[in-house]
Protein backbone atom coordinates (compact mmCIF):
# COMPACT_ATOMS: atom_id res chain seq x y z
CA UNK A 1 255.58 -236.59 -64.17
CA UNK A 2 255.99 -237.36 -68.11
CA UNK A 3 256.10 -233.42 -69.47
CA UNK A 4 257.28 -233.66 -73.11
CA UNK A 5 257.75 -230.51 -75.72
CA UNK A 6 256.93 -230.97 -79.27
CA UNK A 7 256.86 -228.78 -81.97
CA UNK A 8 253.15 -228.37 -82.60
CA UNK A 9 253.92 -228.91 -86.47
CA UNK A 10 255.97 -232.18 -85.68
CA UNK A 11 254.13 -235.51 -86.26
CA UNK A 12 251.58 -236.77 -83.58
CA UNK A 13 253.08 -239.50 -81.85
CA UNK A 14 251.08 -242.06 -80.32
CA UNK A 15 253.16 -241.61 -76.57
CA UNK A 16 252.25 -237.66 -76.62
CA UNK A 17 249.66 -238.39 -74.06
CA UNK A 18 247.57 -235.00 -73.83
CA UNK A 19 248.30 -232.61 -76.34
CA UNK A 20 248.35 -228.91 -75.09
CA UNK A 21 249.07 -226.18 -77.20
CA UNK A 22 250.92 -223.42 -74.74
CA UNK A 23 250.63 -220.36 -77.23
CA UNK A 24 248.99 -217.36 -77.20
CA UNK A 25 248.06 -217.25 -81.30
CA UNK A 26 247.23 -220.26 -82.91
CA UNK A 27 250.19 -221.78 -85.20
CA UNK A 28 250.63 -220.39 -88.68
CA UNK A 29 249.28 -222.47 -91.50
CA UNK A 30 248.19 -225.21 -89.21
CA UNK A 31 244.26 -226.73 -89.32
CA UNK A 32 243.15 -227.57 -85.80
CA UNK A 33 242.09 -231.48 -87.56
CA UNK A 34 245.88 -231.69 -88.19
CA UNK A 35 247.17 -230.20 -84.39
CA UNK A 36 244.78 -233.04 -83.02
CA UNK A 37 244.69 -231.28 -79.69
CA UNK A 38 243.20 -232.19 -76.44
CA UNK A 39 243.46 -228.48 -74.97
CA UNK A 40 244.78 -225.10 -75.91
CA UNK A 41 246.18 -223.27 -72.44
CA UNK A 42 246.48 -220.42 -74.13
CA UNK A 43 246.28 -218.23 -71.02
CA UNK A 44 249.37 -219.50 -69.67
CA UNK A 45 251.24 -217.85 -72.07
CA UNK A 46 253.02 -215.48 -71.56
CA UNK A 47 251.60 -212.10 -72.18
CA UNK A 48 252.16 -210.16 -75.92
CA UNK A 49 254.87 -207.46 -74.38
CA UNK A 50 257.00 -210.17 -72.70
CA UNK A 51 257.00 -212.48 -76.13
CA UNK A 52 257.61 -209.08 -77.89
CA UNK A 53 260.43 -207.84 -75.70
CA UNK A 54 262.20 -211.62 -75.85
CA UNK A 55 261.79 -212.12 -79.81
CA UNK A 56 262.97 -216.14 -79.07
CA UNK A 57 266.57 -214.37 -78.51
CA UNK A 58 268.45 -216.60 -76.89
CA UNK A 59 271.16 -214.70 -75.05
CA UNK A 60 267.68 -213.13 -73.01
CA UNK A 61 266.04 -216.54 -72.21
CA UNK A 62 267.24 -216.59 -68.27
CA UNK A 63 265.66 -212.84 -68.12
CA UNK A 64 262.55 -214.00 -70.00
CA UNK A 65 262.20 -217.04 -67.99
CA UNK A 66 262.52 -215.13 -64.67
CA UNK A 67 259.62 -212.60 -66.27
CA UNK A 68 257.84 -215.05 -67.07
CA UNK A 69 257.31 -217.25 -63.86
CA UNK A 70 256.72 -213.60 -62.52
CA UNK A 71 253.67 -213.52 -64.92
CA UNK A 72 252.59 -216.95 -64.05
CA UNK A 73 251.53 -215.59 -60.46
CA UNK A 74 248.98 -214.09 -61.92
CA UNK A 75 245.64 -215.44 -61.03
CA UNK A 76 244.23 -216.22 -64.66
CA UNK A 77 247.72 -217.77 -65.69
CA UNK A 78 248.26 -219.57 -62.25
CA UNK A 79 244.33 -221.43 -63.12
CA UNK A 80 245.80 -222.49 -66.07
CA UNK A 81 249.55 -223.65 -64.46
CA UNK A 82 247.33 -225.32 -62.24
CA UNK A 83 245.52 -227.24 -64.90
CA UNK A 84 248.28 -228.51 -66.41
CA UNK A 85 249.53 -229.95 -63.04
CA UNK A 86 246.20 -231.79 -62.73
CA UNK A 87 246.91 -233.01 -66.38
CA UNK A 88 250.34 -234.18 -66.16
CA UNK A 89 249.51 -235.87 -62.47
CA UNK A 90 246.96 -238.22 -64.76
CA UNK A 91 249.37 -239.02 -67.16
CA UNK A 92 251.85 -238.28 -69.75
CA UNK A 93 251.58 -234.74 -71.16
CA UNK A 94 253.05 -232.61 -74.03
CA UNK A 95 253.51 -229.39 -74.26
CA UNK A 96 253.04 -227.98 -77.84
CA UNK A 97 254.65 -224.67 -79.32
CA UNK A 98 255.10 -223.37 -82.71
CA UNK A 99 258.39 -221.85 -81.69
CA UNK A 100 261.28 -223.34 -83.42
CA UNK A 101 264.14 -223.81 -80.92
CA UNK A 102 261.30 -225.16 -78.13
CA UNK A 103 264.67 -225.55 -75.57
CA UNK A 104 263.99 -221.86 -75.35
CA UNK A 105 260.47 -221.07 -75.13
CA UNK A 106 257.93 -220.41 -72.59
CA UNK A 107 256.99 -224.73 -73.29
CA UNK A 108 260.54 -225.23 -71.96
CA UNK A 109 260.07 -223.03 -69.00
CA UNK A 110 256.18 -224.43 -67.90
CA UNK A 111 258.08 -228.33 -68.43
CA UNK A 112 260.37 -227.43 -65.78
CA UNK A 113 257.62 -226.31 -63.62
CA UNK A 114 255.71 -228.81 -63.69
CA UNK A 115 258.50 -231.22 -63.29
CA UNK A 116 260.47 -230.02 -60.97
CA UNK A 117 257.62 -227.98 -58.74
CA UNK A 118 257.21 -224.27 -58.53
């Protein structure tokens, strides 16, 4: 499977395949003409408390992984994993998050998912 994570304020590239936006609030400052995407999965993300408790710090990120694939059992979030396994089975997908360091965000976390099963 091609998973890729962008920054949803980076460029659109023309080998981001399906663009899905994998946040809960829609990006700061950003007009939905200039995200240009195909889907907002915004119920895989993970839930307010858990992005709260984390605060993108990076000496938590194993805990808030393990928390977070926790939360992705739930039904409603595992409808939406599951979409973006059908998705990325069609084709080349990327995963979009206004987070700056994206190697530790909940994008990172669904990427290895999807890649690697689970």
């Amino acid at each position: 499977m091609d998973v890729r994570l962008r920054r949803v304020y980076d460029q659109v590239s023309s080998g981001d395949g399906k663009r899905i936006l994998v946040d809960r609030v829609w990006p700061r400052g950003l007009s939905k003409e200039k995200a240009r995407l195909d889907e907002w999965a915004k119920d895989v993300a993970p839930s307010t408390e858990l992005r709260k408790w984390y605060g993108h710090s990076v000496d938590k990120f194993d805990e808030f992984a393990r928390r977070y694939k926790a939360e992705l059992e739930d039904p409603g979030r595992a409808a939406s994993l599951d979409r973006l396994r059908e998705l990325a089975g069609q084709g080349t997908i990327t995963l979009l998050t206004a987070t700056r360091d994206i190697d530790h965000s909940q994008a990172a976390v669904l990427a290895a998912l999807l890649r690697h099963g689970g």
